[in-house]
Every structure is written in structure tokens, then in C-alpha cells.
C-alpha atoms as a PDB file:
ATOM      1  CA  UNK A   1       0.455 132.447 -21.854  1.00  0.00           C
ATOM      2  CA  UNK A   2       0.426 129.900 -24.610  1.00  0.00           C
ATOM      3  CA  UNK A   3      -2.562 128.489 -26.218  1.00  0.00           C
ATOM      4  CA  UNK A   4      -5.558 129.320 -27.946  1.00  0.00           C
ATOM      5  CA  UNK A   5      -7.440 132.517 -27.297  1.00  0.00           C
ATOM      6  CA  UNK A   6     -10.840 133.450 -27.903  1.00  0.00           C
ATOM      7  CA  UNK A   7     -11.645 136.842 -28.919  1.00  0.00           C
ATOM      8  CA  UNK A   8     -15.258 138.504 -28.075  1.00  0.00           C
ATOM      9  CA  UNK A   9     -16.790 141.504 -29.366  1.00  0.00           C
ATOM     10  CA  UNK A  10     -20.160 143.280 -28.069  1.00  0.00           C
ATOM     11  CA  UNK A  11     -23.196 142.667 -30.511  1.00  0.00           C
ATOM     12  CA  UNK A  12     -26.768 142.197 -30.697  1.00  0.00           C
ATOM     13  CA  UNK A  13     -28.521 138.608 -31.462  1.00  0.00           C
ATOM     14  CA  UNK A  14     -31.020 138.327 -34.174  1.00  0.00           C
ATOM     15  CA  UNK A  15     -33.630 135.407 -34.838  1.00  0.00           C
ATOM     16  CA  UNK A  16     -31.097 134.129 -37.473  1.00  0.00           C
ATOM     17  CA  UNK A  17     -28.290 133.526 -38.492  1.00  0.00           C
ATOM     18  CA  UNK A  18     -25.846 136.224 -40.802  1.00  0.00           C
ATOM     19  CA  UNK A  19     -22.395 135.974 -41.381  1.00  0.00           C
ATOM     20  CA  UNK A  20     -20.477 138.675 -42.820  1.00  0.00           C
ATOM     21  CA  UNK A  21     -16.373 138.377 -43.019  1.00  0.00           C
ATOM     22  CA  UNK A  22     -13.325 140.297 -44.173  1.00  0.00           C
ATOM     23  CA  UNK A  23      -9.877 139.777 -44.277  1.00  0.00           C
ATOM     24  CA  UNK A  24      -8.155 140.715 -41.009  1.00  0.00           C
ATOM     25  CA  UNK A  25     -11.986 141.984 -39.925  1.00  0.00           C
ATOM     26  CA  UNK A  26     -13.782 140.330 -37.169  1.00  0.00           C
ATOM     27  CA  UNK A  27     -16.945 138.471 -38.311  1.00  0.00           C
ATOM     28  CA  UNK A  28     -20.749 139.797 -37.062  1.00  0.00           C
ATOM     29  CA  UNK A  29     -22.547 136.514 -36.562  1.00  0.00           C
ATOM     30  CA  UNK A  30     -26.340 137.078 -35.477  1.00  0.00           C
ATOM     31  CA  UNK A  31     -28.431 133.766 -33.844  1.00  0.00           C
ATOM     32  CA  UNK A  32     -30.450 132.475 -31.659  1.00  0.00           C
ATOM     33  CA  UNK A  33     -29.729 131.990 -28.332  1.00  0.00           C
ATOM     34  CA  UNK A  34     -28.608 128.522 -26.731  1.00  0.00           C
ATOM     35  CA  UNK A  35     -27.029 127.766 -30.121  1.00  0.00           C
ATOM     36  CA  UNK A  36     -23.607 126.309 -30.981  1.00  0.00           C
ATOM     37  CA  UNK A  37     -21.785 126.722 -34.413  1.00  0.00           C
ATOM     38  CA  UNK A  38     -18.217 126.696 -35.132  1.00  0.00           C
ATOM     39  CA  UNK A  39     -17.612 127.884 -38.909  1.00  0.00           C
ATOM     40  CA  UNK A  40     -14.092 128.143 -40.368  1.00  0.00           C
ATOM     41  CA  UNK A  41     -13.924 131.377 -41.963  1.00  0.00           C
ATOM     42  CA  UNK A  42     -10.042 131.951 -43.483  1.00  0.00           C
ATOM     43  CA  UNK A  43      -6.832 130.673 -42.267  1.00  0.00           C
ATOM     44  CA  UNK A  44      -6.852 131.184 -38.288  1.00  0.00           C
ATOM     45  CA  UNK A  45     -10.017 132.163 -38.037  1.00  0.00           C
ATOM     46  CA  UNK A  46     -12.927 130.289 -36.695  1.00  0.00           C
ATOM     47  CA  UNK A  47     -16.269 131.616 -35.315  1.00  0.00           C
ATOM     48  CA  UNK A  48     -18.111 129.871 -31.980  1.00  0.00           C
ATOM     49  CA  UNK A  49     -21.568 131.032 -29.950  1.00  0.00           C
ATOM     50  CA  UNK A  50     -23.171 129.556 -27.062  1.00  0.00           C
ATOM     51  CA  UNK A  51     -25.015 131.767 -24.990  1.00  0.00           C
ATOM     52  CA  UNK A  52     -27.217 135.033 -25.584  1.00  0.00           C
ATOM     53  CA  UNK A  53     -25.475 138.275 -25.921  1.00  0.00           C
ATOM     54  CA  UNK A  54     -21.925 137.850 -27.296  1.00  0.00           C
ATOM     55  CA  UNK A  55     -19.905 137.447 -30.647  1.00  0.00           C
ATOM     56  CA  UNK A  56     -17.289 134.843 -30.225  1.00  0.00           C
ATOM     57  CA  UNK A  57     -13.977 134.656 -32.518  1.00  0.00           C
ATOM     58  CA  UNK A  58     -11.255 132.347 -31.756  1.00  0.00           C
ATOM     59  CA  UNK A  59      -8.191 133.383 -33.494  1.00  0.00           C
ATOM     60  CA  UNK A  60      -4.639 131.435 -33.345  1.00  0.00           C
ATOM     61  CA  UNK A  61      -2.363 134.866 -32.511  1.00  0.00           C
ATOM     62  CA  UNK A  62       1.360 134.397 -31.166  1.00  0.00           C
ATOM     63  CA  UNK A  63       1.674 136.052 -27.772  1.00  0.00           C
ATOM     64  CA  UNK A  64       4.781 138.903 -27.561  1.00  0.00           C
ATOM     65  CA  UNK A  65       6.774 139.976 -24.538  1.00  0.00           C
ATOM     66  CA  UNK A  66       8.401 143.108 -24.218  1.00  0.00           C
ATOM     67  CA  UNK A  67      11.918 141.551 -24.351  1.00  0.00           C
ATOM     68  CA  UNK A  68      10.760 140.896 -27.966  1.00  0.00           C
ATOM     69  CA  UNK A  69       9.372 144.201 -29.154  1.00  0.00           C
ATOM     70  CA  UNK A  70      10.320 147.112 -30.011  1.00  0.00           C
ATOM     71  CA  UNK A  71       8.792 149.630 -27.474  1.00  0.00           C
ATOM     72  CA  UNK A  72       9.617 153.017 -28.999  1.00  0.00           C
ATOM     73  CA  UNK A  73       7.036 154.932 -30.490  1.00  0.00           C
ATOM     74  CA  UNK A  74       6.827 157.398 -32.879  1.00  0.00           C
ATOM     75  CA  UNK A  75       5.295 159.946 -30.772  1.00  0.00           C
ATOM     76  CA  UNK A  76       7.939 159.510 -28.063  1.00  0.00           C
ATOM     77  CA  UNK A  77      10.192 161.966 -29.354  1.00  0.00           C
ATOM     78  CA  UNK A  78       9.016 165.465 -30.299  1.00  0.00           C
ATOM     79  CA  UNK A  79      12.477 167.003 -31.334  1.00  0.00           C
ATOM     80  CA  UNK A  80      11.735 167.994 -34.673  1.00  0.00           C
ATOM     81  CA  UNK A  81       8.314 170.299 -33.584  1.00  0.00           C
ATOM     82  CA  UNK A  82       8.263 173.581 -32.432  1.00  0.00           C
ATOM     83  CA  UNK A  83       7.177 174.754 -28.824  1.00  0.00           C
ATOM     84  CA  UNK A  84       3.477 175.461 -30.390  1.00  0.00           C
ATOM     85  CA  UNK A  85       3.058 172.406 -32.800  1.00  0.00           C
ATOM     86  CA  UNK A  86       3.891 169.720 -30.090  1.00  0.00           C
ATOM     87  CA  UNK A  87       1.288 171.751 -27.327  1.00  0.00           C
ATOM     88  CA  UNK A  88      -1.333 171.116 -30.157  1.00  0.00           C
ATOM     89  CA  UNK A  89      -0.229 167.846 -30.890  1.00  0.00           C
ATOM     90  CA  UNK A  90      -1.071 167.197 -26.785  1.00  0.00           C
ATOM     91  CA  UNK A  91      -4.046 169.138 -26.784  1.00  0.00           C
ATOM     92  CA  UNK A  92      -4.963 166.624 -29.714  1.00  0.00           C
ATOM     93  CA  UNK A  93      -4.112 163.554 -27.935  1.00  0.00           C
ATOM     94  CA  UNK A  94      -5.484 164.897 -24.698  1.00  0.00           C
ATOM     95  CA  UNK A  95      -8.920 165.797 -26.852  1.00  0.00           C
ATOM     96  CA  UNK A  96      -9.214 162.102 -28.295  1.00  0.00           C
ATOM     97  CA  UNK A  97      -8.424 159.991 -24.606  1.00  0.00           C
ATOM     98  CA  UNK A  98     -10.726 162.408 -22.703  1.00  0.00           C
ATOM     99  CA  UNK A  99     -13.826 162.888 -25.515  1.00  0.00           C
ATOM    100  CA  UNK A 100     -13.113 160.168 -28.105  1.00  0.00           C
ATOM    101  CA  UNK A 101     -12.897 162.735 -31.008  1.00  0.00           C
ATOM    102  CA  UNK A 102     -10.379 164.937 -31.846  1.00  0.00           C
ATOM    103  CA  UNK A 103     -10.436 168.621 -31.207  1.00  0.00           C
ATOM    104  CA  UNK A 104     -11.854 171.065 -34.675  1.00  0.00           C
ATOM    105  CA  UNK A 105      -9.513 173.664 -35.886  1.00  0.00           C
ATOM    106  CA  UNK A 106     -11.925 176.599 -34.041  1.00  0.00           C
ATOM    107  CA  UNK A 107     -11.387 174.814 -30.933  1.00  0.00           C
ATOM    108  CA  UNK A 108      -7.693 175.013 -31.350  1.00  0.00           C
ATOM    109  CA  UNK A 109      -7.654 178.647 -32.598  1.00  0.00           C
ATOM    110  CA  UNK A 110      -9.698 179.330 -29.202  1.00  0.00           C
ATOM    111  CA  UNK A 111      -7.578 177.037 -26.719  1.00  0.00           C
ATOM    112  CA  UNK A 112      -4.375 178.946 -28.008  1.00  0.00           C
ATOM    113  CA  UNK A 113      -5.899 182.290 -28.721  1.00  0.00           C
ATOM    114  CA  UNK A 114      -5.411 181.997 -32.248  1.00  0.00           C
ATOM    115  CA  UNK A 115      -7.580 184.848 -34.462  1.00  0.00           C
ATOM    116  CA  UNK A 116      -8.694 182.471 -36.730  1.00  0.00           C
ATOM    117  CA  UNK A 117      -9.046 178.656 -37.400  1.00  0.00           C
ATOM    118  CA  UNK A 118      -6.169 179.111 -40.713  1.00  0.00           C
ATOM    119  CA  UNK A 119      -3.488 180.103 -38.364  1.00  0.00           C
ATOM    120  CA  UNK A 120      -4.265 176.423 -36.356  1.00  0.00           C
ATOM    121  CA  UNK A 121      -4.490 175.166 -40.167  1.00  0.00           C
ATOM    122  CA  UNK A 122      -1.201 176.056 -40.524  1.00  0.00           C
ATOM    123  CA  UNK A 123      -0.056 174.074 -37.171  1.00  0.00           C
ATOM    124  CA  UNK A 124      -2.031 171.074 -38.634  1.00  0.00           C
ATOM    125  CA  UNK A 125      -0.146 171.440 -41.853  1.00  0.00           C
ATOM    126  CA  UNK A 126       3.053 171.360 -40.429  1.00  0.00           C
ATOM    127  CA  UNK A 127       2.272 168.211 -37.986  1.00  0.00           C
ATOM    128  CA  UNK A 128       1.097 166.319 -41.557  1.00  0.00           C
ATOM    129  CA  UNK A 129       4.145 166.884 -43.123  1.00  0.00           C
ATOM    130  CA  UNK A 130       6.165 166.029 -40.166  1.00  0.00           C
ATOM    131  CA  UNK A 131       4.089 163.018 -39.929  1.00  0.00           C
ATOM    132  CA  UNK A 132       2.780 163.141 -36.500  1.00  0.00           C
ATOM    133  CA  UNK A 133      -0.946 163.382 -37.923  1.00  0.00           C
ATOM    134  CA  UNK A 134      -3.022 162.968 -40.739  1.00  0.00           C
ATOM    135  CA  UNK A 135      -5.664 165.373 -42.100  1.00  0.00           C
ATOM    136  CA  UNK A 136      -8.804 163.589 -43.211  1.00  0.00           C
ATOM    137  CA  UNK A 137     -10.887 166.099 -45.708  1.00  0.00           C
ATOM    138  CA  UNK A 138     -14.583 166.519 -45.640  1.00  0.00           C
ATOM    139  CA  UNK A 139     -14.341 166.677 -41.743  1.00  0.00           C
ATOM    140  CA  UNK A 140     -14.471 169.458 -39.263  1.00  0.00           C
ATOM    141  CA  UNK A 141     -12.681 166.895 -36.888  1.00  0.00           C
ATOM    142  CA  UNK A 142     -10.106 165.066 -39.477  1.00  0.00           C
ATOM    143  CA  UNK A 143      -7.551 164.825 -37.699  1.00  0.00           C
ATOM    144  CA  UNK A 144      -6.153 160.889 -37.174  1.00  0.00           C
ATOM    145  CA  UNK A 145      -3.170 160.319 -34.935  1.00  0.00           C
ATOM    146  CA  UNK A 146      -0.323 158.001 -36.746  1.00  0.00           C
ATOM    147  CA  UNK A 147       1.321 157.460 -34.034  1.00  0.00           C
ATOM    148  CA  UNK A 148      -1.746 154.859 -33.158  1.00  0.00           C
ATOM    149  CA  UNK A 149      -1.715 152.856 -36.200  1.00  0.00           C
ATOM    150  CA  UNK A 150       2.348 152.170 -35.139  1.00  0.00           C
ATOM    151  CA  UNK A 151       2.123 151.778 -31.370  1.00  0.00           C
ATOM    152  CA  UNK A 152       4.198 149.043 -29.396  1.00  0.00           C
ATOM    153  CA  UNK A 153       3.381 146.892 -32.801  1.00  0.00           C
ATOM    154  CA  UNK A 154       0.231 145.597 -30.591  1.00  0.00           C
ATOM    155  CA  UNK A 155      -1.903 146.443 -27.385  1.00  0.00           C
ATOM    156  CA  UNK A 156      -0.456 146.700 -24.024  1.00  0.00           C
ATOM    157  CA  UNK A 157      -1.449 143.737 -21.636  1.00  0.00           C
ATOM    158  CA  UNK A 158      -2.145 145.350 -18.411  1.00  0.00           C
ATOM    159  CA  UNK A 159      -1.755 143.345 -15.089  1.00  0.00           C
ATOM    160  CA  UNK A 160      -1.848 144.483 -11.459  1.00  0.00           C
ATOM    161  CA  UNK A 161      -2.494 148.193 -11.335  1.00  0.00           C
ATOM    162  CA  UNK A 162      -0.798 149.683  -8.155  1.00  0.00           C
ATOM    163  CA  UNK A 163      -2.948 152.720  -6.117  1.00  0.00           C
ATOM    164  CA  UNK A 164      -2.573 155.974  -7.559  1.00  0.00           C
ATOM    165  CA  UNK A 165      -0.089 155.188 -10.678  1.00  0.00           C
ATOM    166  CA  UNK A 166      -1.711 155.385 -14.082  1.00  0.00           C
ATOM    167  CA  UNK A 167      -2.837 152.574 -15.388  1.00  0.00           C
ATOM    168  CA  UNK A 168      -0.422 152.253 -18.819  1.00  0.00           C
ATOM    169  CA  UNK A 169       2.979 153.084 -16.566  1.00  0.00           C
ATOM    170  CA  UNK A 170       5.374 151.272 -17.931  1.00  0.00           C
ATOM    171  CA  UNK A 171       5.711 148.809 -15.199  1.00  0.00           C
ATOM    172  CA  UNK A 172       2.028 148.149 -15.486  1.00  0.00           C
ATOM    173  CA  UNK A 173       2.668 146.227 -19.078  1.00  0.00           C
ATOM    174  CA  UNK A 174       3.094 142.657 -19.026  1.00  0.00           C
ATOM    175  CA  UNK A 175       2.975 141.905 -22.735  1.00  0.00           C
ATOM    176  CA  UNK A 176       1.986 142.711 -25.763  1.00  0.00           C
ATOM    177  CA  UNK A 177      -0.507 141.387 -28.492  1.00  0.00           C
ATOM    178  CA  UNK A 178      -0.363 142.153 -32.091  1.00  0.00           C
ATOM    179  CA  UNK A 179      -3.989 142.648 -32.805  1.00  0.00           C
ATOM    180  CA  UNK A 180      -5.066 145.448 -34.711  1.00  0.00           C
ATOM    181  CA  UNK A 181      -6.906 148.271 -31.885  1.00  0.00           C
ATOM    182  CA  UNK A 182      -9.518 148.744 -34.938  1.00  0.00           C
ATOM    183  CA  UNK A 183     -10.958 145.316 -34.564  1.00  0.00           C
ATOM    184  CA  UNK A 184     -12.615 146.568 -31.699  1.00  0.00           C
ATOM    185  CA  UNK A 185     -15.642 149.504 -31.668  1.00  0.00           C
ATOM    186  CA  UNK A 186     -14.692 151.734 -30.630  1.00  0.00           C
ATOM    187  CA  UNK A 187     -10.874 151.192 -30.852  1.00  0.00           C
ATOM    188  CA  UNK A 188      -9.268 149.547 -28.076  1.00  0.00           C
ATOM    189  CA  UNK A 189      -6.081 151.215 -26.184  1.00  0.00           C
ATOM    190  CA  UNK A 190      -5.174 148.248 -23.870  1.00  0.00           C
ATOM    191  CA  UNK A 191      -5.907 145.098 -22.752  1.00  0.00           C
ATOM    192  CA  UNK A 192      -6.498 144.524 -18.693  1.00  0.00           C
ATOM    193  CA  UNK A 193      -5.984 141.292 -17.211  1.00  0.00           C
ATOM    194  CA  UNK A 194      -9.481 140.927 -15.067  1.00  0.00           C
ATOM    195  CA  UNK A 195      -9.168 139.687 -11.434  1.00  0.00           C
ATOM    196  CA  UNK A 196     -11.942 138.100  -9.898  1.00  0.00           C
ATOM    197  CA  UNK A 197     -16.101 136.526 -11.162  1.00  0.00           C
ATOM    198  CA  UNK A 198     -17.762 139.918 -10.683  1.00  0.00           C
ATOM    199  CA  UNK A 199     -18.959 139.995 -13.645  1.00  0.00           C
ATOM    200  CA  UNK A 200     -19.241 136.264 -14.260  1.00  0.00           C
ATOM    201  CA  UNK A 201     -22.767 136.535 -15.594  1.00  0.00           C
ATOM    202  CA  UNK A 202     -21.912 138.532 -19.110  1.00  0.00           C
ATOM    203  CA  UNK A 203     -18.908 136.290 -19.737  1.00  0.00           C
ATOM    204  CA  UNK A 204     -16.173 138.278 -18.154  1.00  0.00           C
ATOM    205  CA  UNK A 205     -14.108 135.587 -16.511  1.00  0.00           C
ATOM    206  CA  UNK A 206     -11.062 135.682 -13.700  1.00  0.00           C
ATOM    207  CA  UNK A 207      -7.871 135.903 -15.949  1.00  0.00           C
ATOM    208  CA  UNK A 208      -9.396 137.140 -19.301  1.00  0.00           C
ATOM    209  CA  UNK A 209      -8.465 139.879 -20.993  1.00  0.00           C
ATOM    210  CA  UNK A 210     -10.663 142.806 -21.459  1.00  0.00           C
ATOM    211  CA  UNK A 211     -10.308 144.904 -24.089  1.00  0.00           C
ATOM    212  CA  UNK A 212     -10.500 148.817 -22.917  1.00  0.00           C
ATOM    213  CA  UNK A 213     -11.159 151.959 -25.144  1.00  0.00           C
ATOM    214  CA  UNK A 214      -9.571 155.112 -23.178  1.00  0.00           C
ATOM    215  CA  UNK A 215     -12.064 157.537 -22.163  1.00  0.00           C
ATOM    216  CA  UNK A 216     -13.502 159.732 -19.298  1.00  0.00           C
ATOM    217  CA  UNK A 217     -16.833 159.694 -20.503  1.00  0.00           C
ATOM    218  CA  UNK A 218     -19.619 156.560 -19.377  1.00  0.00           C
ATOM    219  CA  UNK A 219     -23.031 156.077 -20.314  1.00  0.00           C
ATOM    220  CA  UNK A 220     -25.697 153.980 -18.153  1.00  0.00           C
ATOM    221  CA  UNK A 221     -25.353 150.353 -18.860  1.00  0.00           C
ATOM    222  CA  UNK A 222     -22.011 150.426 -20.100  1.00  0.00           C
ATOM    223  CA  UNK A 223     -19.151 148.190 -18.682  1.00  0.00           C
ATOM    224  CA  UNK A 224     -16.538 150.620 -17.417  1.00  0.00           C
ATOM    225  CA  UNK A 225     -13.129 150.482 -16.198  1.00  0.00           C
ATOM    226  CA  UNK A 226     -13.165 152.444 -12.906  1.00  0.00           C
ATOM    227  CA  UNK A 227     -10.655 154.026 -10.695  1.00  0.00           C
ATOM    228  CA  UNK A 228     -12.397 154.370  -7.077  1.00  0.00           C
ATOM    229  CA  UNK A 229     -10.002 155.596  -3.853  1.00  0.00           C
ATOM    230  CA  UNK A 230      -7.106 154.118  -6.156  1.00  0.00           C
ATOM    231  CA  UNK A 231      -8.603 151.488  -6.391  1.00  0.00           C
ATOM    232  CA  UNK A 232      -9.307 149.914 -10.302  1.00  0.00           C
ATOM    233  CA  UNK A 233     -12.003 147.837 -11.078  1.00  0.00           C
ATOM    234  CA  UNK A 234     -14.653 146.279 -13.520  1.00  0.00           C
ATOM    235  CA  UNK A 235     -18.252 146.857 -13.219  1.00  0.00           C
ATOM    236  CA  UNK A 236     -21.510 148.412 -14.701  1.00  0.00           C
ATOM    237  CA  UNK A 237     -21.838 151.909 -14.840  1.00  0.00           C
ATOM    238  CA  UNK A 238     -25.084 153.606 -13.458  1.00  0.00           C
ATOM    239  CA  UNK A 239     -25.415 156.636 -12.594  1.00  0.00           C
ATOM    240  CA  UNK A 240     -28.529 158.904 -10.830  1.00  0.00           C
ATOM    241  CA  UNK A 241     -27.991 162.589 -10.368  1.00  0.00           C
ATOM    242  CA  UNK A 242     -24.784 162.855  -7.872  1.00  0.00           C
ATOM    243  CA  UNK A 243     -25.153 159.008  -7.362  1.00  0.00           C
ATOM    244  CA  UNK A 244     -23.023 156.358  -9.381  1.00  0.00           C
ATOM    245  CA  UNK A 245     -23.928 152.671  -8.698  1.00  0.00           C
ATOM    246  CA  UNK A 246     -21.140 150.281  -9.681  1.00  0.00           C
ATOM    247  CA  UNK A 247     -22.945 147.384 -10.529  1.00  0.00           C
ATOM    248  CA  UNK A 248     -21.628 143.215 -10.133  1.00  0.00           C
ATOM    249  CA  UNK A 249     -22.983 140.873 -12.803  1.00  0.00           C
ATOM    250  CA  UNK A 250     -22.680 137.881 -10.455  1.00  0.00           C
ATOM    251  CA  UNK A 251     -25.129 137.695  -7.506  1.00  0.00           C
ATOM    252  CA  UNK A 252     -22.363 136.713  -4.721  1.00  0.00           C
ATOM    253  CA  UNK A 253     -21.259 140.070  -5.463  1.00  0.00           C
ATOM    254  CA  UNK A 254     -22.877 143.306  -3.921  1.00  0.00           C
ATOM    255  CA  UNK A 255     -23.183 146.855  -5.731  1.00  0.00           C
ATOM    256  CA  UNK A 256     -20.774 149.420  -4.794  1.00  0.00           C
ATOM    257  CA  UNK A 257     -22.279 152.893  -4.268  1.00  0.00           C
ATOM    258  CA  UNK A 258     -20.662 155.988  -4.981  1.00  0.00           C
ATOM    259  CA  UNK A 259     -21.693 159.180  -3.777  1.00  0.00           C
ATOM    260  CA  UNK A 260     -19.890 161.901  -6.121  1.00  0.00           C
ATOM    261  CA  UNK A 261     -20.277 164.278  -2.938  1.00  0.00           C
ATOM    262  CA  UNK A 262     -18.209 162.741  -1.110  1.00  0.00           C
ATOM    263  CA  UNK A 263     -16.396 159.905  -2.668  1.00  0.00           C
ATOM    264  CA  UNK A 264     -13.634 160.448  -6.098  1.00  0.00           C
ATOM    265  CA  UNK A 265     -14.496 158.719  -8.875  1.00  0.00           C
ATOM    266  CA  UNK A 266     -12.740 158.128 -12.302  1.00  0.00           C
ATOM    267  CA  UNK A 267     -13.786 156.449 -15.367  1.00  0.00           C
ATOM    268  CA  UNK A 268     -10.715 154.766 -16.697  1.00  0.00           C
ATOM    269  CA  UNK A 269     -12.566 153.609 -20.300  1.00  0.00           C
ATOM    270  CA  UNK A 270     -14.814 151.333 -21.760  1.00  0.00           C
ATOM    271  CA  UNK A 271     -14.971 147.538 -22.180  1.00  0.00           C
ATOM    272  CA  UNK A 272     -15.110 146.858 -25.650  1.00  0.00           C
ATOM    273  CA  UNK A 273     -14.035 142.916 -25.861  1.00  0.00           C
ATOM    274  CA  UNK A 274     -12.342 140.008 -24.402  1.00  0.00           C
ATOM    275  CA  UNK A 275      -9.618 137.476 -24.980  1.00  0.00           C
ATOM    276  CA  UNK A 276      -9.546 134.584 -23.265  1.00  0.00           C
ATOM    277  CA  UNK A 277      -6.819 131.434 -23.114  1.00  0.00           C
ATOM    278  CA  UNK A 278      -8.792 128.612 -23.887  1.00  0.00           C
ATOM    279  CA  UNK A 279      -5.917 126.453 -22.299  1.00  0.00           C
ATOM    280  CA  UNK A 280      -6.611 128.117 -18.774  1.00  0.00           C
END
């Protein structure tokens, strides 16, 4: 697992080109199509397009195993809340993987039967200063999750998912990579190791990485992570009334239909990026 890996984010692709970088912030380059450029932009950092479609950045990032991190995480133990503060403190973390946003303090006062919104204020307060959470102002939903900015000191690497376990079990995680979960839009929770050329045709290659944003929620024409009969997979989500159409990009492969009626269906999360060893 040694080598060079490129890193790809989502964009669109202008008529010419723009290049915007950051510091430890991945750089928007818009182009034409059928176009090569490789620009150093800081130490590490390099930026390469060919194709229509997708961002490239190759970045030079050591590759961890778990014999050399330190797994423990600082929402792992809850000791030090009460009964109430650490159901919140789910109900928060349950609200964010399942909608992408956290719960607002009415919603809590109503989940826990709570007379007003102060009294889950109060619970709010108390996660802050135990420093569980942190309260953004100016927003009904401030509410950010610290635990994320520490966890596993990377994002999981995800390899062979067995039927019917979750897919982050701990015997799911192969590795880990230190790259910051903002980089990607919207933030990535894992990384999982793609098996197969289903979806060949938009770059998504047998043996990369995708990058995967936790949610239960899927839009039409978004590439989804989904759980069918135990079964995970990659594809394209469509969906027509109780219909879902899990769509190939790659022509040798055929569409799988889903109908919700009879069939169970899960949406696992979101592709939001690759990496891929350019040494493969």
C-alpha cells in the first residue's frame, strides 16, 4: 500500500482554466475537457486533469496501519455524563449520520419531552464544557461534534464488508489515512476499498478508494453506497416512486432493479472522492 496516491474530488468543468489553493485545502481547477496539466502547487501537492468531469490532486501522504495508531476515541467513553446528557449526545450523533445536520434544541426538548428548548440548552451546556460538543452561535443547528475533528487520527480504510455486519465494525478496518474528513464536501466518514469496473466509466476503478459521507438519505444521480440483501455495493442512485434503479457506469454491467415492495434496501452514504495508488 505504498506509493503515490491520487486524490479526486467531484466538480464541475468550465471553458477555462481557474486555480484557487490553500494550505492543507484541496485545489478547484476548472478546464476544458481532453486537457492535461500538472501544476505544483506547495510542498506535496500537485494538481493533474485528463478527462471531463473530475478534479484530480495527487498528494504524497504516508499510509498508517492500525498497529500504528492510536484507536481510542474521545467519544468512546461516556463516564463522566449523566444518563440524560449521553442519550442526547446519541440522539445528536444519530441526527447527523442519518440527516447530515444536527438536531435544533426544539427538536431535543420534543424527543425527550422537555417543556422548553432552555432545559435542552442546559444539556448542551453541560456537553460543551465537558467537551463532547461545541456550540456554534448564530445557528438554530450549532452544534459540531469534537469527537470528529479527533477520530482514529485519519479515515477508516474499509475492505471486504461481510453480510449483515455494519460496515465500520472493527474488523471491517484495514488502515487508516491521515487526511483531514473536511477536504471532502460533504465530509467524508470512511474510505471503501471498491471491488470490481462497475463504474469504470466516471473513473471509479477496481482497488481505489472511495471516499464515503455517512448518510441514509440519496438523491437521483448521486453515487451511493448501497446495502441490498446484505449485500454492499457501488452504483448510481435512481429512484421512481416505489422503484430504485441501481445504475452501472460501465456497459458490460447491467442495472440492478429494486422494487421497495418487495426487496430491502439501505443507503449506506454518499461518494464524495477517490484515492487511488498510482503504483497499482
Amino acid at each position: 500500500m505504498n506509493g503515490m496516491w491520487v486524490f479526486y474530488r467531484y466538480c464541475d468543468i468550465l471553458s477555462a482554466p481557474d486555480m484557487c489553493c490553500a494550505r492543507g485545502a484541496i485545489q478547484n481547477i476548472h478546464q476544458e475537457a481532453n486537457v492535461n496539466i500538472v501544476e505544483q502547487a506547495s510542498a506535496g501537492y500537485f494538481t493533474r486533469w485528463r478527462g471531463s468531469g473530475r478534479l484530480a490532486c495527487i498528494v504524497e501522504i504516508p499510509v498508517y496501519t492500525p498497529s500504528t495508531l492510536d484507536k481510542n476515541t474521545a467519544g468512546d467513553a461516556m463516564d463522566d455524563l449523566t444518563p440524560r446528557q449521553a442519550e442526547i449526545l446519541t440522539m445528536i450523533r444519530d441526527c447527523i449520520y442519518d440527516e447530515g445536520y444536527p438536531p435544533t434544541r426544539a427538536e431535543i426538548a420534543k424527543a425527550f419531552g422537555f417543556r422548553s428548548p432552555n432545559a435542552a440548552e442546559e444539556h448542551l451546556r453541560a456537553l460543551e464544557r465537558k467537551e463532547y460538543i461545541e456550540l456554534l452561535p448564530g445557528s438554530s443547528r450549532g452544534i459540531r461534534l469534537l469527537e470528529e475533528v479527533e477520530e482514529e487520527e485519519g479515515i477508516p480504510v474499509v475492505g471486504q464488508v461481510a453480510a449483515g455486519e455494519p460496515i465500520l465494525a472493527e474488523e471491517h478496518v484495514e488502515d487508516y489515512y491521515p487526511v483531514d474528513p473536511a477536504l471532502f464536501h460533504p465530509r467524508a466518514h470512511y474510505l471503501l476499498r471498491v471491488k470490481g469496473m462497475s463504474m469504470r466509466d466516471i473513473g471509479i476503478m477496481d482497488g481505489d478508494l472511495l471516499a464515503v459521507h455517512r448518510t441514509r438519505q440519496a438523491e437521483n444521480g448521486q453515487v451511493v453506497v448501497a446495502r441490498l440483501d446484505d449485500e454492499v455495493t457501488v452504483k448510481r442512485f435512481r429512484k421512481r416512486g416505489s422503484i430504485v434503479y441501481l445504475l452501472p457506469e460501465n456497459e458490460e454491467f447491467e442495472p440492478i432493479r429494486v422494487d421497495l415492495r418487495e426487496q430491502s434496501l439501505e443507503i449506506e452514504g454518499l461518494g464524495v472522492g477517490i484515492l487511488r495508488n498510482q503504483s497499482l
